[in-house]
PDB file of N, CA and C in Angstrom:
ATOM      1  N   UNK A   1      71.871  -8.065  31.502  1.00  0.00           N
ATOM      2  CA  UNK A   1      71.858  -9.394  32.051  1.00  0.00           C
ATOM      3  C   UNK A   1      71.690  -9.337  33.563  1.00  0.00           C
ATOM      4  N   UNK A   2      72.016  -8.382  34.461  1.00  0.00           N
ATOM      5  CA  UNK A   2      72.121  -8.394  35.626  1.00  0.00           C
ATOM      6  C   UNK A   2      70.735  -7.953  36.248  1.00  0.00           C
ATOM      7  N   UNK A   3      70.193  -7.098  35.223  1.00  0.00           N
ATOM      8  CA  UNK A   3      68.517  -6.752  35.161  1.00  0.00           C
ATOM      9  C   UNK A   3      67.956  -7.801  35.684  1.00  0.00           C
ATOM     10  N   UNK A   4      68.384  -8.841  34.640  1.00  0.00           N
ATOM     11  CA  UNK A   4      67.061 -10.059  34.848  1.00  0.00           C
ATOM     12  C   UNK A   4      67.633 -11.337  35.691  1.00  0.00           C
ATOM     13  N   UNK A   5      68.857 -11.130  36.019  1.00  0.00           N
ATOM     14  CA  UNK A   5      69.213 -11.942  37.155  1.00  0.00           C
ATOM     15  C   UNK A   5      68.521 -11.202  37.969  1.00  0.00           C
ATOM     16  N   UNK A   6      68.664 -10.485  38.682  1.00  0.00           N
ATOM     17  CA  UNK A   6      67.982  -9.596  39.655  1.00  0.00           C
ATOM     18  C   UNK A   6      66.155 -10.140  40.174  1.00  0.00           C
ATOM     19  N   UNK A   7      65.674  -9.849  38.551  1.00  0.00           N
ATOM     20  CA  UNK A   7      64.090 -10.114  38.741  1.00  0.00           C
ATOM     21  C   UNK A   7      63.851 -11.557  38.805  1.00  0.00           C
ATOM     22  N   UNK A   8      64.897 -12.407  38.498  1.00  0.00           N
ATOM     23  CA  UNK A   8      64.323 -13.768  38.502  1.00  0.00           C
ATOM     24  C   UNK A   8      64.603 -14.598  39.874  1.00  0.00           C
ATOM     25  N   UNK A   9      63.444 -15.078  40.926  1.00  0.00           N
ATOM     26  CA  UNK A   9      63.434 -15.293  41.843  1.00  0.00           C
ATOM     27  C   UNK A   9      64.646 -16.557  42.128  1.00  0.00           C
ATOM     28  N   UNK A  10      65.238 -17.038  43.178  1.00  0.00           N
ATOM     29  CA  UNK A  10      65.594 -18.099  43.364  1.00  0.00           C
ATOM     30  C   UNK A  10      64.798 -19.595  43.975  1.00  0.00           C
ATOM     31  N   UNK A  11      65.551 -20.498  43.881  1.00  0.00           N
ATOM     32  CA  UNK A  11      65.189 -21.706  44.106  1.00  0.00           C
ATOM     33  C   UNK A  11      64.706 -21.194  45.429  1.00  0.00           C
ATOM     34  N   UNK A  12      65.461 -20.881  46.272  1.00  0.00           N
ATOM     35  CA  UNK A  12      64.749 -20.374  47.681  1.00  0.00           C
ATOM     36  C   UNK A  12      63.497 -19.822  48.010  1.00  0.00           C
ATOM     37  N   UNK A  13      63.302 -18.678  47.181  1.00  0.00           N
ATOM     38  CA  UNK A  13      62.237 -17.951  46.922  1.00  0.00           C
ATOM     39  C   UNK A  13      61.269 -18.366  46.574  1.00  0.00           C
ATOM     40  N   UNK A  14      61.224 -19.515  45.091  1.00  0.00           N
ATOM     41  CA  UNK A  14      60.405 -20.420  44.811  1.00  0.00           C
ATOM     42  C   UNK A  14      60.105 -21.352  45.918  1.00  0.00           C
ATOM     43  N   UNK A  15      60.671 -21.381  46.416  1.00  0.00           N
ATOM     44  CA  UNK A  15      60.698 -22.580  47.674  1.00  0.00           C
ATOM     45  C   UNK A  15      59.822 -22.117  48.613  1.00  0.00           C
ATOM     46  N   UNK A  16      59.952 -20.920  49.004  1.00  0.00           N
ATOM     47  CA  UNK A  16      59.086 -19.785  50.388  1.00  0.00           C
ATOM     48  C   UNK A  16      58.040 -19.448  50.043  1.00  0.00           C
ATOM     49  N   UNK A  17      57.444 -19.258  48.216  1.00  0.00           N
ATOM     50  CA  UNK A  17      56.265 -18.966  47.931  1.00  0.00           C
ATOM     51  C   UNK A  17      55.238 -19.719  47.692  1.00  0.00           C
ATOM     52  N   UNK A  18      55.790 -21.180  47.185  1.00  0.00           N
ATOM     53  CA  UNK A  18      55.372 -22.366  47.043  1.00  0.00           C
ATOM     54  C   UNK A  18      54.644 -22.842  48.985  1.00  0.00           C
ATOM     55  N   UNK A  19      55.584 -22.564  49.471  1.00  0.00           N
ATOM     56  CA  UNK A  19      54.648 -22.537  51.254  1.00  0.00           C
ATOM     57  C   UNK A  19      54.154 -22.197  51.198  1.00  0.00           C
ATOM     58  N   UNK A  20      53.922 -20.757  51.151  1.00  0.00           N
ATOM     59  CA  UNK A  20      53.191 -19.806  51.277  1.00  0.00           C
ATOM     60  C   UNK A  20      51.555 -19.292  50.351  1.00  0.00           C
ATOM     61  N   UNK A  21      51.618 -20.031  49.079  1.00  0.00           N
ATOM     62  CA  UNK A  21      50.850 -20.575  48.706  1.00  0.00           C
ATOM     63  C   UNK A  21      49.116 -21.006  48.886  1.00  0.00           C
ATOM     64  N   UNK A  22      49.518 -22.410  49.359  1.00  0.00           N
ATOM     65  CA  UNK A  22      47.833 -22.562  50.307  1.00  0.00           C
ATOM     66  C   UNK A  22      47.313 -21.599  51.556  1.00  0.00           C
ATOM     67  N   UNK A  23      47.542 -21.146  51.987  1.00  0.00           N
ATOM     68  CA  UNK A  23      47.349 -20.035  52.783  1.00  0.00           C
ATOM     69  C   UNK A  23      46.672 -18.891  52.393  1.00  0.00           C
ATOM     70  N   UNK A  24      47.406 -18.154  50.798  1.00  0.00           N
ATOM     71  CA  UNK A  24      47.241 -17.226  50.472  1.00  0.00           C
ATOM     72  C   UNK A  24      45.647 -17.673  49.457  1.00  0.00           C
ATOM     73  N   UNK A  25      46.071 -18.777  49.008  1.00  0.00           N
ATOM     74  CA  UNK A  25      44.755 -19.370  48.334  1.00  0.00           C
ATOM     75  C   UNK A  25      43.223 -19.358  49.504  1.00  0.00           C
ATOM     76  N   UNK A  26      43.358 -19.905  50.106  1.00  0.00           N
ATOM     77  CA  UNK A  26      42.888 -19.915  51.285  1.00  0.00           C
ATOM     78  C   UNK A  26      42.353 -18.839  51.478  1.00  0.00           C
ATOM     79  N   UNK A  27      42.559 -17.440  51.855  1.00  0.00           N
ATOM     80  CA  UNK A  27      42.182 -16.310  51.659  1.00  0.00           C
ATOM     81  C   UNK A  27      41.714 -16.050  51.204  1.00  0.00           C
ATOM     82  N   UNK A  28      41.998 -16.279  50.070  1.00  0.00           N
ATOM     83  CA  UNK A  28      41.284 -15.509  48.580  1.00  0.00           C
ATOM     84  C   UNK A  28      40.249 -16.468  48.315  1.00  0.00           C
ATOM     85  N   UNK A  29      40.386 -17.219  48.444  1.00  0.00           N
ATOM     86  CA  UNK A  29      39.247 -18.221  47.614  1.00  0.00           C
ATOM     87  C   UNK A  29      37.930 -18.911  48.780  1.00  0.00           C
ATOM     88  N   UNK A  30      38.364 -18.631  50.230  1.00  0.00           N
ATOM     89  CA  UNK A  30      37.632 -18.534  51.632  1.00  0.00           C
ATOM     90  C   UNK A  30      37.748 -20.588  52.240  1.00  0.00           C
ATOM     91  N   UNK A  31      39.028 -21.044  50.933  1.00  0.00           N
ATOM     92  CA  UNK A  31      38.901 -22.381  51.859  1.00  0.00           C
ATOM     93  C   UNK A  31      40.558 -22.692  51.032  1.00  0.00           C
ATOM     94  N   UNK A  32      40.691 -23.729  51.344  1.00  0.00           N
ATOM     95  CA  UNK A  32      42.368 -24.449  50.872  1.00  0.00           C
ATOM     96  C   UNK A  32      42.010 -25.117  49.871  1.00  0.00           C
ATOM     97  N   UNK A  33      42.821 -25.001  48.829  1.00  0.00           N
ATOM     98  CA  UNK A  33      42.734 -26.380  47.481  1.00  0.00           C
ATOM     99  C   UNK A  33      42.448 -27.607  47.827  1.00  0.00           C
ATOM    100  N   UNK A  34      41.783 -28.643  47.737  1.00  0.00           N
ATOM    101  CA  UNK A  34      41.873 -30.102  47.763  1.00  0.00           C
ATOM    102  C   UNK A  34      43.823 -30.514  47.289  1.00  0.00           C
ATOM    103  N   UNK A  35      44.235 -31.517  47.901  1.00  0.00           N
ATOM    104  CA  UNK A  35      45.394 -31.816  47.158  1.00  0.00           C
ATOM    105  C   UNK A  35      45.034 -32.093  46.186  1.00  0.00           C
ATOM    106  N   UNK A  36      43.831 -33.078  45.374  1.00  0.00           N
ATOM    107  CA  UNK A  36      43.780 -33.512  43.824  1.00  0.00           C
ATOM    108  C   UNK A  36      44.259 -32.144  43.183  1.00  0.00           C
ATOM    109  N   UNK A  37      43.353 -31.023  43.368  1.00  0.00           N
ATOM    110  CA  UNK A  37      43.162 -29.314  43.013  1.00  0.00           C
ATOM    111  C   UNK A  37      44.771 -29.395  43.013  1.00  0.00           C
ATOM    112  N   UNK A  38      45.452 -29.706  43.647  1.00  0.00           N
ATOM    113  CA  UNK A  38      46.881 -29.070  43.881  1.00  0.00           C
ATOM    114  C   UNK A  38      47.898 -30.029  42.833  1.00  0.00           C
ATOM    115  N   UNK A  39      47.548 -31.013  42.930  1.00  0.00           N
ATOM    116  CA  UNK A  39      48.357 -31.969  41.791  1.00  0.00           C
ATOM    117  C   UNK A  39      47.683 -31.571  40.680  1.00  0.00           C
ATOM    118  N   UNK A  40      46.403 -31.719  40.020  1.00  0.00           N
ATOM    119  CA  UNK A  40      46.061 -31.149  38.912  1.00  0.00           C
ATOM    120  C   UNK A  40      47.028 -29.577  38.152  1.00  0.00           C
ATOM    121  N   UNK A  41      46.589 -28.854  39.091  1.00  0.00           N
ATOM    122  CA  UNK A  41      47.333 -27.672  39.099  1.00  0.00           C
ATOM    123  C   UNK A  41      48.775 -27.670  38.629  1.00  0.00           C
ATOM    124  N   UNK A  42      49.779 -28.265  39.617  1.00  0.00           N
ATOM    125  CA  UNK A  42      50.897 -28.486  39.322  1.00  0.00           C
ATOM    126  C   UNK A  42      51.367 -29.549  37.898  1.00  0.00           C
ATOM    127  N   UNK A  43      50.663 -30.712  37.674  1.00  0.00           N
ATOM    128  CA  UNK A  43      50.533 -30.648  36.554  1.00  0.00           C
ATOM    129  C   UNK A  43      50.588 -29.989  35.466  1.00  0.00           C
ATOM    130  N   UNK A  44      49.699 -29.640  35.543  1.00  0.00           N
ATOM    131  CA  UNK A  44      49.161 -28.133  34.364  1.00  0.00           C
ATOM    132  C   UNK A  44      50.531 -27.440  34.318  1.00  0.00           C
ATOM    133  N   UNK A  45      50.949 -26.748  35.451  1.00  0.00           N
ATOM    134  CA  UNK A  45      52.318 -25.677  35.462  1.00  0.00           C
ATOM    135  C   UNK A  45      53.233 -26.303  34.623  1.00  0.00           C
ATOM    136  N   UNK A  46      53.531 -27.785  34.907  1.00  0.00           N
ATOM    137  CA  UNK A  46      54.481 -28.772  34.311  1.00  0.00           C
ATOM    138  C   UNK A  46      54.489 -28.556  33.113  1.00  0.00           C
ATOM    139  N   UNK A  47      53.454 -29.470  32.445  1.00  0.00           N
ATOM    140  CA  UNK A  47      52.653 -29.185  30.767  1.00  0.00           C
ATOM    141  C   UNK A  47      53.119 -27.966  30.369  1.00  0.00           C
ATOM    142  N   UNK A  48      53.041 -26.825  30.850  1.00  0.00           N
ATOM    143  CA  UNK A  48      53.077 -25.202  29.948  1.00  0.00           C
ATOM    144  C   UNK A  48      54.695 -25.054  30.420  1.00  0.00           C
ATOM    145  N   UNK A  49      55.185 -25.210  30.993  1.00  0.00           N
ATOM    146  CA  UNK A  49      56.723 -25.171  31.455  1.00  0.00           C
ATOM    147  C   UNK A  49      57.542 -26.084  30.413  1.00  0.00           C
ATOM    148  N   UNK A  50      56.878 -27.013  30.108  1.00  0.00           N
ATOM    149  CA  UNK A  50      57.726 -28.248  28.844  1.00  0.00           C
ATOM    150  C   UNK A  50      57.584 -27.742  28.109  1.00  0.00           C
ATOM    151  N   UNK A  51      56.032 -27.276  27.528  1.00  0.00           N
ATOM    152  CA  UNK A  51      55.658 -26.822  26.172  1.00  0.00           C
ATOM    153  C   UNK A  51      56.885 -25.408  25.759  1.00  0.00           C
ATOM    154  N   UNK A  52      56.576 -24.822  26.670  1.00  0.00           N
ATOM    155  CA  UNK A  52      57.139 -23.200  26.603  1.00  0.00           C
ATOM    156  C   UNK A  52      58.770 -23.014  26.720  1.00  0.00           C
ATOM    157  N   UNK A  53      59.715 -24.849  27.191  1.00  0.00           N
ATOM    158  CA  UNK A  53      60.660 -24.751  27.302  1.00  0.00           C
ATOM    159  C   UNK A  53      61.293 -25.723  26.281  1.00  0.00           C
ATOM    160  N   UNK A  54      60.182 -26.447  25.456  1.00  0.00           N
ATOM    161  CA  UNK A  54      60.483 -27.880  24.554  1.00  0.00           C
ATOM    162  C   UNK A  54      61.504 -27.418  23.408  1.00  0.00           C
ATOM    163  N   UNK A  55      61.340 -28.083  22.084  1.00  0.00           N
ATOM    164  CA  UNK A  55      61.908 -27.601  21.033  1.00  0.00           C
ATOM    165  C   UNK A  55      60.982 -26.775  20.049  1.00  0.00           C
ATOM    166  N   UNK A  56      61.735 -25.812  19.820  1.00  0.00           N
ATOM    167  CA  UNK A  56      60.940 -24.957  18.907  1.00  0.00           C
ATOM    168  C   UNK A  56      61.127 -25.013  17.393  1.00  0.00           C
ATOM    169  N   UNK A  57      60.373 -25.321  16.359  1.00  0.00           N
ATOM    170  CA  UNK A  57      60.134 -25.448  15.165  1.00  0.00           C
ATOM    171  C   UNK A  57      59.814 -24.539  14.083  1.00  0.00           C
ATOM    172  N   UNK A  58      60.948 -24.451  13.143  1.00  0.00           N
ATOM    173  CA  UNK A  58      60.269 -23.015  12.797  1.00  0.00           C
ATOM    174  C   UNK A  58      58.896 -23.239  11.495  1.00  0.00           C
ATOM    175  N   UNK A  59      58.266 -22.661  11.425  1.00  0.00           N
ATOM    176  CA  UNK A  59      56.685 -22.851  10.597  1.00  0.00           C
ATOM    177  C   UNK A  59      56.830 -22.997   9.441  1.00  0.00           C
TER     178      UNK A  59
END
């Protein structure tokens, strides 16, 4: 248990990478997301975060 406390970032962390973010995009991709690009996106994260955290059914 202390394993994966360990590896799992904090709110903080999430917080510093989430800045850090457009920048790094930026780089890589040679310009910054549009905000639509960035709400779409975050969206999306949302969607697979519900799905992957919803109720599970067994088959």
């Amino acid at each position: 248990m202390e394993d994966l406390a360990q590896g799992t970032p904090s709110q903080a962390e999430y917080a510093e990478r989430a800045e850090l973010a457009p920048a790094e995009l930026a780089a890589a991709l040679g310009h910054a997301p549009s905000e639509e690009a960035e709400a779409k996106a975050r969206a999306l994260l949302e969607r697979l975060g519900a799905a992957a955290h919803g109720p599970h059914t067994a088959a």
